[in-house]
N, C-alpha and C. Protein backbone atom coordinates (compact mmCIF):
# COMPACT_ATOMS: atom_id res chain seq x y z
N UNK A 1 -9.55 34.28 0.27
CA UNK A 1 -8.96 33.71 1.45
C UNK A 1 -9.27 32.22 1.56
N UNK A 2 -10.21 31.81 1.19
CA UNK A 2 -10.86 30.80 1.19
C UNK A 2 -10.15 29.38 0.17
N UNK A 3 -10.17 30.25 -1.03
CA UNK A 3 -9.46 29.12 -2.32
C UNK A 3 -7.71 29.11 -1.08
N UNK A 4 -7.26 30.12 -0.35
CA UNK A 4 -5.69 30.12 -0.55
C UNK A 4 -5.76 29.14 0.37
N UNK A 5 -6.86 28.87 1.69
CA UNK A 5 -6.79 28.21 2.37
C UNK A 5 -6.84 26.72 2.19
N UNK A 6 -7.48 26.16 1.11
CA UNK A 6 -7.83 24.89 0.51
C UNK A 6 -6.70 24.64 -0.49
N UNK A 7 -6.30 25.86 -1.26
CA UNK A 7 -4.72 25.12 -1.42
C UNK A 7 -3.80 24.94 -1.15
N UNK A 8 -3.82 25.11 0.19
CA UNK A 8 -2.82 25.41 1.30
C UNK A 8 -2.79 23.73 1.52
N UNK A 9 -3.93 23.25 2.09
CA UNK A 9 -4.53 22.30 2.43
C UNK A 9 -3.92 21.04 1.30
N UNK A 10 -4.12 21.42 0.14
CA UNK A 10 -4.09 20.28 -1.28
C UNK A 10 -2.97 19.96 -1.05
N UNK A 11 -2.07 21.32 -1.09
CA UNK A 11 -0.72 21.18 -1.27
C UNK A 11 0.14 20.55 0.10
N UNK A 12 -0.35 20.51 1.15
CA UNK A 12 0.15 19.75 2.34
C UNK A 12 -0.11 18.00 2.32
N UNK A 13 -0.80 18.07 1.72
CA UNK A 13 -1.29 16.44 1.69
C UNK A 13 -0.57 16.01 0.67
N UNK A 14 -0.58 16.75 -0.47
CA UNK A 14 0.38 16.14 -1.71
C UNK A 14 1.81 16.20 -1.06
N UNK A 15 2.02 17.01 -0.87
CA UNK A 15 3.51 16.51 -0.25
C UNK A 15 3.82 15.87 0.86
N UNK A 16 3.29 15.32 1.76
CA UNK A 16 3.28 14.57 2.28
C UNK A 16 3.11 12.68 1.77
N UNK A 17 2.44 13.04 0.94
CA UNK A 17 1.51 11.71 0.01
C UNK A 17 3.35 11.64 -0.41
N UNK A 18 3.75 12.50 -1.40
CA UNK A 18 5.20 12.04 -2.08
C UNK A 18 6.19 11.95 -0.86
N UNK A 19 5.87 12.74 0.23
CA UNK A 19 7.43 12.11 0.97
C UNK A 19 7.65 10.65 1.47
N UNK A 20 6.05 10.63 1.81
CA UNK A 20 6.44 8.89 2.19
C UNK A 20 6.28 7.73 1.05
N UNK A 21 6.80 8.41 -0.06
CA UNK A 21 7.09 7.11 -1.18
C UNK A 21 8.47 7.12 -1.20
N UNK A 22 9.66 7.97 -0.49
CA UNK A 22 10.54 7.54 -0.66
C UNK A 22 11.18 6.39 0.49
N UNK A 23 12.10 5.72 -0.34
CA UNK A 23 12.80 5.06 0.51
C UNK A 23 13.94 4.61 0.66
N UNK A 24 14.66 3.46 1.44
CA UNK A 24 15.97 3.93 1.34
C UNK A 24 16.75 3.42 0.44
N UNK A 25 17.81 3.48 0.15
CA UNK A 25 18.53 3.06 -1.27
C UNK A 25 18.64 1.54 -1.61
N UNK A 26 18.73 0.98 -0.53
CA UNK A 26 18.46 -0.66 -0.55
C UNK A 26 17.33 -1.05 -0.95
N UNK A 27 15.93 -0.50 -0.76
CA UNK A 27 14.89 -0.80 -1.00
C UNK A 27 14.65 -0.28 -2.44
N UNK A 28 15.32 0.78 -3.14
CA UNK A 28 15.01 1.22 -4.80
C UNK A 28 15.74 0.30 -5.15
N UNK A 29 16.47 -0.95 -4.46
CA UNK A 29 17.53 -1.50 -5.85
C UNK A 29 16.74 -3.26 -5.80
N UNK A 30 15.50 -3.29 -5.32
CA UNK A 30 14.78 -4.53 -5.13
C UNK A 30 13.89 -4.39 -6.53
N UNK A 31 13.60 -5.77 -6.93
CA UNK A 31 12.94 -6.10 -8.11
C UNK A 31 11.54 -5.88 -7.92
N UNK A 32 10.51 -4.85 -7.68
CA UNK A 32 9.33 -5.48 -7.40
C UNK A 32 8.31 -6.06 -8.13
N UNK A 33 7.94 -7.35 -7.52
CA UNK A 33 7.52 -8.29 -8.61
C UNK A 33 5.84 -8.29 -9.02
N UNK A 34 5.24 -6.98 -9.10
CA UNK A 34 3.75 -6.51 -8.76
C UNK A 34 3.60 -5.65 -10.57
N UNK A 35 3.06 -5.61 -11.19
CA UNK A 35 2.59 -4.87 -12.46
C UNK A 35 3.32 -3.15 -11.94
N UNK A 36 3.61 -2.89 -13.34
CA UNK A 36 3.67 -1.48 -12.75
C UNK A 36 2.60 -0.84 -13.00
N UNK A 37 2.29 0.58 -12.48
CA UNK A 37 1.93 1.46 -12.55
C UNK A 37 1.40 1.82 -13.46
N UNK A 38 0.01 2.53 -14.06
CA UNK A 38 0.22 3.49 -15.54
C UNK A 38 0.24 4.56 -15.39
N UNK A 39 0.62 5.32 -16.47
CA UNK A 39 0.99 6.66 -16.30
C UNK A 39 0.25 7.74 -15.72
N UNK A 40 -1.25 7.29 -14.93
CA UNK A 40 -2.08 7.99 -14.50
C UNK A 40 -1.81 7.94 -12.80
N UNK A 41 -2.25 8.81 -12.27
CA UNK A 41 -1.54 9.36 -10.79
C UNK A 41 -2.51 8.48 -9.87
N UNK A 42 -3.11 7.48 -10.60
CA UNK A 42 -4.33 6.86 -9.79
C UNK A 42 -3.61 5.24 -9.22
N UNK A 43 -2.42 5.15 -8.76
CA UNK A 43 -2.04 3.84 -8.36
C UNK A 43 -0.55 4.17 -7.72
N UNK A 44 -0.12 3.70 -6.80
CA UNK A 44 1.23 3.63 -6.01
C UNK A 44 1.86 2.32 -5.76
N UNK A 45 2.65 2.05 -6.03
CA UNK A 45 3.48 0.80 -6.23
C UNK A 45 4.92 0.96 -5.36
N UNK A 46 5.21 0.26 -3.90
CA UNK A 46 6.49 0.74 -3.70
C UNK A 46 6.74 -0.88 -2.45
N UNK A 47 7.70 -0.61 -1.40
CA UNK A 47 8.17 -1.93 -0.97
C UNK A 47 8.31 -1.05 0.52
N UNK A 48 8.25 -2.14 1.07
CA UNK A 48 8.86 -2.40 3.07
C UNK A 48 9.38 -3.10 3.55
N UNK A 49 10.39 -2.84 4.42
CA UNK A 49 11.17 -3.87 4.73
C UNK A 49 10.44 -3.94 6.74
N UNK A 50 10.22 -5.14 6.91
CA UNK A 50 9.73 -5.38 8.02
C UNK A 50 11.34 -6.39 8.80
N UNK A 51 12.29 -5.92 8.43
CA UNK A 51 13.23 -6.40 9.15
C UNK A 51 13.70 -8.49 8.94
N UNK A 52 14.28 -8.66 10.16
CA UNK A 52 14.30 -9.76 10.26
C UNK A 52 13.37 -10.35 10.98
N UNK A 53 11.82 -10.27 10.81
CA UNK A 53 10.93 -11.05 11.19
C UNK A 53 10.14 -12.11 10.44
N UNK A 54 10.04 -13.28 10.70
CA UNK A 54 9.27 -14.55 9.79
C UNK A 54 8.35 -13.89 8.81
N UNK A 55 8.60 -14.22 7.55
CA UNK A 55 7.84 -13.88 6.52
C UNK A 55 6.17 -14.19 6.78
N UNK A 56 6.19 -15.58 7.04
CA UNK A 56 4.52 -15.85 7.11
C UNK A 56 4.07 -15.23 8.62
N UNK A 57 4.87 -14.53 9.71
CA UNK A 57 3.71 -13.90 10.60
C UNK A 57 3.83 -12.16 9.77
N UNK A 58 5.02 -11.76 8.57
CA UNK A 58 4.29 -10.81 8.43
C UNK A 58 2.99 -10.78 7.35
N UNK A 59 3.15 -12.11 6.52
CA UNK A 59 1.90 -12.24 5.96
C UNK A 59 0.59 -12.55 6.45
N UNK A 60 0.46 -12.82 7.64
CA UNK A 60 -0.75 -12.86 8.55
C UNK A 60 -0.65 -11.86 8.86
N UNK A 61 0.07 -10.70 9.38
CA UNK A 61 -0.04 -9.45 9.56
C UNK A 61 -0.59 -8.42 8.96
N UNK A 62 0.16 -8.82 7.55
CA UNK A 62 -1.36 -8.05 6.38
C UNK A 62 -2.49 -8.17 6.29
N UNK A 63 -2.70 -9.69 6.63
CA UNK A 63 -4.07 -9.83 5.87
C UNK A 63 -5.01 -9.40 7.58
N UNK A 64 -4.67 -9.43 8.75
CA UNK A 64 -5.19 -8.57 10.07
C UNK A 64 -5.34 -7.16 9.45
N UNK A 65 -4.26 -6.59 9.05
CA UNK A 65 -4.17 -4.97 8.92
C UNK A 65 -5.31 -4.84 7.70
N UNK A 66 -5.29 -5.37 6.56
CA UNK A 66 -6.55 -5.09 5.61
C UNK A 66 -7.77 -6.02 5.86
N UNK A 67 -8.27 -6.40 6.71
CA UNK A 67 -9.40 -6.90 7.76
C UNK A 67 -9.49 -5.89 8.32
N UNK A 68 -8.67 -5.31 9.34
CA UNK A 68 -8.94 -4.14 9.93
C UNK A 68 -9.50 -2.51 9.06
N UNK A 69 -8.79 -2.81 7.90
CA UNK A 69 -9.35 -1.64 7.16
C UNK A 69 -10.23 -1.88 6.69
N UNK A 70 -11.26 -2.72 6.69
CA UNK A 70 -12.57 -3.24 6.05
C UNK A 70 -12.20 -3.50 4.74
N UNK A 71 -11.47 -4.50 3.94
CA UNK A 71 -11.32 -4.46 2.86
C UNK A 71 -12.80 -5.75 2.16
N UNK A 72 -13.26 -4.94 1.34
CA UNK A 72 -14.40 -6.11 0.62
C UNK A 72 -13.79 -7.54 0.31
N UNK A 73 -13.09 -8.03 -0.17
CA UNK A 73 -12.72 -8.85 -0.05
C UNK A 73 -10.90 -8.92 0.10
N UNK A 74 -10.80 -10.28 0.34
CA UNK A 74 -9.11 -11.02 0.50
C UNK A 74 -8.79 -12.14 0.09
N UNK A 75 -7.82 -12.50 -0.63
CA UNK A 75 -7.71 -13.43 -1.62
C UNK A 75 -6.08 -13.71 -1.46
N UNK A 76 -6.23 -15.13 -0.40
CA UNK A 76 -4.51 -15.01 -0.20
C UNK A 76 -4.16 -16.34 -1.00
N UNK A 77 -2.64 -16.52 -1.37
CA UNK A 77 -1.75 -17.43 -1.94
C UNK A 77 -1.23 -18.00 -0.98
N UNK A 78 -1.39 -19.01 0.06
CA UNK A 78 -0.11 -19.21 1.08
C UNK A 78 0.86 -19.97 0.51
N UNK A 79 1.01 -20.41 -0.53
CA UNK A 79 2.14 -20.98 -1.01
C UNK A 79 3.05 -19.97 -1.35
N UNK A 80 2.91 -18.60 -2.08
CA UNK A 80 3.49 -17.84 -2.84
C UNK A 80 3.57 -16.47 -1.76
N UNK A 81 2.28 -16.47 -0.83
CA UNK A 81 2.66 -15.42 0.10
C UNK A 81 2.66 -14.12 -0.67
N UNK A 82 0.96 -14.56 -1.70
CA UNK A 82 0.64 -12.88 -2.45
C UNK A 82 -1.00 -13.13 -1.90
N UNK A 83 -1.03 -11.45 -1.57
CA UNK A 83 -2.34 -10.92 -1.33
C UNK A 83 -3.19 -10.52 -2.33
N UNK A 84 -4.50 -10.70 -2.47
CA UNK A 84 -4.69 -9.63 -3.53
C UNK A 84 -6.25 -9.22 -2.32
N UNK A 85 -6.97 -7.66 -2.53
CA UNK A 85 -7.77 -7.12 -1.91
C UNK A 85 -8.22 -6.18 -2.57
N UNK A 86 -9.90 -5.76 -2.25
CA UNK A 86 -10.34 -5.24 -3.04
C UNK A 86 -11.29 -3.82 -1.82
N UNK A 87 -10.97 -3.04 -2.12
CA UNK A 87 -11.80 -1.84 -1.37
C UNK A 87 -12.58 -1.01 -1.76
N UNK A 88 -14.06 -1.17 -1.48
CA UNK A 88 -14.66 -0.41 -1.96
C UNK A 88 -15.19 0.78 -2.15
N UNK A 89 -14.63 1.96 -2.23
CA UNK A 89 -14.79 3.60 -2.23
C UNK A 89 -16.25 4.02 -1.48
N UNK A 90 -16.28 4.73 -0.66
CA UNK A 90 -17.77 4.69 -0.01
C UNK A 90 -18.47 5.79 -0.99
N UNK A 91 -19.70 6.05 -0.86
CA UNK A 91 -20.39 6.81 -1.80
C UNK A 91 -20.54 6.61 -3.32
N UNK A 92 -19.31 6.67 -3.79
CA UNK A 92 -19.87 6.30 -5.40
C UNK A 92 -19.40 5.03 -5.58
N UNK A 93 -18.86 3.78 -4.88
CA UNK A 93 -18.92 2.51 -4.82
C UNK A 93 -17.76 1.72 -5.72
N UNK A 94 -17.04 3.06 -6.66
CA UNK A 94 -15.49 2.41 -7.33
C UNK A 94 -14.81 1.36 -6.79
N UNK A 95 -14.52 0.66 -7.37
CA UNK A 95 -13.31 -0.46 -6.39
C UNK A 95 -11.73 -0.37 -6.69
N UNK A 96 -10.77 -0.34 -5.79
CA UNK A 96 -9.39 -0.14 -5.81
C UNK A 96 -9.19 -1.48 -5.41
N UNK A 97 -7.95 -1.84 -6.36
CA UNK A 97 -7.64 -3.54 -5.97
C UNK A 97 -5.91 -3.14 -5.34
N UNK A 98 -5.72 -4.24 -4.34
CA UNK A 98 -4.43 -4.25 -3.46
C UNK A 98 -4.03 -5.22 -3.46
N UNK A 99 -2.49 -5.55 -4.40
CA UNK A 99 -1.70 -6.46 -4.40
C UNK A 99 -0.47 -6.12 -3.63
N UNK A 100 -0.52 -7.73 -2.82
CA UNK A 100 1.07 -7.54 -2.03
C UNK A 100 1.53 -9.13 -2.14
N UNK A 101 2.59 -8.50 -2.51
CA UNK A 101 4.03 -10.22 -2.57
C UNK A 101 4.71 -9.70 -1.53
N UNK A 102 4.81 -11.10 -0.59
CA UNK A 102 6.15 -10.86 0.34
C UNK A 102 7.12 -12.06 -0.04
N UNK A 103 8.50 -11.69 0.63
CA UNK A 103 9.47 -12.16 -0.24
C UNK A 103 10.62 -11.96 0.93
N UNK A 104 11.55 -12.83 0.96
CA UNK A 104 12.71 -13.13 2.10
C UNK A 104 13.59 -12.96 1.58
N UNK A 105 14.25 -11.79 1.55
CA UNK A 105 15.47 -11.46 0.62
C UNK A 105 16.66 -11.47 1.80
N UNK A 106 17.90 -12.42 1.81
CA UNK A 106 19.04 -11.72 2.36
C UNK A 106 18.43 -11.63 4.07
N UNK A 107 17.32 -12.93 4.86
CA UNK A 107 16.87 -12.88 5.80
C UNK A 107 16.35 -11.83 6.32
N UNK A 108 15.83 -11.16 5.53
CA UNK A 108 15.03 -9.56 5.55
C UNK A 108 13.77 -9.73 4.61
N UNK A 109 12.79 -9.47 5.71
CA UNK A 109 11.11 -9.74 4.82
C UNK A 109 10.95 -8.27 4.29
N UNK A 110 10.78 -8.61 3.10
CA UNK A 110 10.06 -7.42 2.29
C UNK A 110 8.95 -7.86 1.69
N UNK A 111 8.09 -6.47 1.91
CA UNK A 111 6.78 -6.58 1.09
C UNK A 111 6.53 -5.86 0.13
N UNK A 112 6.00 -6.03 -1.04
CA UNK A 112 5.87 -5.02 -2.17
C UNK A 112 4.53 -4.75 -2.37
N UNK A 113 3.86 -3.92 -2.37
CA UNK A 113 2.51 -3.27 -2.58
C UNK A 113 2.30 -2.83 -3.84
N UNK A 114 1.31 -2.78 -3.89
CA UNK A 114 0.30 -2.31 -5.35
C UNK A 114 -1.01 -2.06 -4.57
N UNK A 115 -1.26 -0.43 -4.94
CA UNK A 115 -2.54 -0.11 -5.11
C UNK A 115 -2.90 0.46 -6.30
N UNK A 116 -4.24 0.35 -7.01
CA UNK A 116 -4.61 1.10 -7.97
C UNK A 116 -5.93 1.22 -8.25
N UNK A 117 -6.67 2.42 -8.58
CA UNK A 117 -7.81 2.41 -8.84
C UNK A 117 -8.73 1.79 -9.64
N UNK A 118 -9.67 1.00 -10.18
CA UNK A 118 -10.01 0.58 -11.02
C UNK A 118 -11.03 1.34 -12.18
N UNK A 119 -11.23 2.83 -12.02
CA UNK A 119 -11.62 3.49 -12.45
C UNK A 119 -11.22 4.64 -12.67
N UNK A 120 -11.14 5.67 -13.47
CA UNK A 120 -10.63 7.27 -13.45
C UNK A 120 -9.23 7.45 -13.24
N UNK A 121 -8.91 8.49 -13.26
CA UNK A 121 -7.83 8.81 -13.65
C UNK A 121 -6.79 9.78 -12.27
N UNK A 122 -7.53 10.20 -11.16
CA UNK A 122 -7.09 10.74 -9.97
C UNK A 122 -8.06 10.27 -8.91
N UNK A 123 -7.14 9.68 -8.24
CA UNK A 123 -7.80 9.18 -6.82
C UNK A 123 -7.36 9.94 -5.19
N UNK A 124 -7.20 11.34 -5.60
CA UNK A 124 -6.94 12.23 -4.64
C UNK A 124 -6.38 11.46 -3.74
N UNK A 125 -4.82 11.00 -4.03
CA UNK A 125 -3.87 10.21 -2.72
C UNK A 125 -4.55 9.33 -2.36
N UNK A 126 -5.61 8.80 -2.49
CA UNK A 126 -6.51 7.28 -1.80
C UNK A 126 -5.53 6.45 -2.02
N UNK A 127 -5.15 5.72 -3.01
CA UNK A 127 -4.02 4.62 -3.07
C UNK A 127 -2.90 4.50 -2.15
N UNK A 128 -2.65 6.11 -2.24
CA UNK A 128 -0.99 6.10 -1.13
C UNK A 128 -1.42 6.05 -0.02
N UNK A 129 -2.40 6.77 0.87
CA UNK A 129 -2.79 6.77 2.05
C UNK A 129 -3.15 5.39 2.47
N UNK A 130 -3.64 4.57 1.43
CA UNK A 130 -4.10 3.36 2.07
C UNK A 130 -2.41 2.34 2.06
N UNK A 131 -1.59 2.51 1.39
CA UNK A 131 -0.82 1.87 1.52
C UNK A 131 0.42 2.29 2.78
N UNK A 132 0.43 3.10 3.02
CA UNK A 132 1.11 4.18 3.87
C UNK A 132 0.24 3.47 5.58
N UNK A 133 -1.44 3.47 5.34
CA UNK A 133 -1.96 2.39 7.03
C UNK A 133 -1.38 1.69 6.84
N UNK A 134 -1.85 0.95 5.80
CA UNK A 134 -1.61 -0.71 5.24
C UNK A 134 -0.32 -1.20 6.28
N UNK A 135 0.99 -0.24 5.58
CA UNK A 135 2.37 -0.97 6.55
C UNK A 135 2.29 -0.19 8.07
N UNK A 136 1.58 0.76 8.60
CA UNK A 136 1.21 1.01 9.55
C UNK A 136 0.70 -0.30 10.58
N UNK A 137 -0.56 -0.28 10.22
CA UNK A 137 -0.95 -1.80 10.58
C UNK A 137 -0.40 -2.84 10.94
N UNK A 138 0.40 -2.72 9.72
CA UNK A 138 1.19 -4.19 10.01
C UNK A 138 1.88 -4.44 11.25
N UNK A 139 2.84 -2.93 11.03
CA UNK A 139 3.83 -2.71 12.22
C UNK A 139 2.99 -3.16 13.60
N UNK A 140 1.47 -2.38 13.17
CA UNK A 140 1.15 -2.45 14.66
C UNK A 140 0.85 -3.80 14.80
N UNK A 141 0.47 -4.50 14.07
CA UNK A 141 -0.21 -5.99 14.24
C UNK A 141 1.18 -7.40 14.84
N UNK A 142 2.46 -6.93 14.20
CA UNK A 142 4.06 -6.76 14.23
C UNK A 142 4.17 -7.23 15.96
N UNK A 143 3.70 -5.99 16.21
CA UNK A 143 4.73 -5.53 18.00
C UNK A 143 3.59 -6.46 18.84
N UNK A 144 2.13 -6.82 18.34
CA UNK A 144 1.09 -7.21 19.37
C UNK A 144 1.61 -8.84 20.07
């Protein structure tokens, strides 16, 4: 009863983790300009569109929202309007690095994310969940 209950559990989070990587068809046909991915399930790479609002208050918006998530460090471009951030896993002390380019496409700010682990090979959804606050944040940092 116990294992059915915990994979009950796995399996709710994983699918959830994949529903919110999709998005809408305008946003799969954008270039994103961030490394891809490797073939290991330990990194999420995807984009947001924060509408027609000024690119540089949503790039101050990020870098509030990963301040707010305690990120170890932040390392901004204001010319280029790329993030890079580094978070450090509590307990066994791994570090996951977080790249974001924002970009004014068509008077519509989009942001493109990169998370990825810097170690191992499964990061039990850590990457997506953090990118999933990440534009949470923003939004909220957005409306303040």
């Amino acid at each position: 009863m116990k294992n059915s209950f915990i994979t009950i559990i796995l399996f709710s989070i994983f699918a959830g983790a994949c529903a919110n990587q999709s998005h809408s068809p305008e946003m799969s046909d954008l270039t994103n300009p961030l490394p891809p991915c490797p073939s290991t399930p330990n990194c999420v790479r995807t984009a947001a569109s924060f509408g027609e609002v000024d690119s540089m208050k949503v790039f101050e918006a990020i870098q509030h929202a990963l301040q707010s998530m305690k990120a170890e460090e932040i390392t901004v471009a204001d010319s280029t309007l790329d993030i890079h951030a580094v978070f450090r896993i509590p307990v066994f002390g791994w570090r996951d690095d977080v790249n974001v380019s924002i970009q004014q496409i068509d008077n519509v700010t989009v942001a493109f994310f990169r998370s990825a682990s810097r170690e191992g090979t499964w990061d039990i959804w850590a990457n997506s969940i953090r990118v999933r606050k990440l534009i949470r944040r923003t939004n909220n940092f957005l409306l303040q």
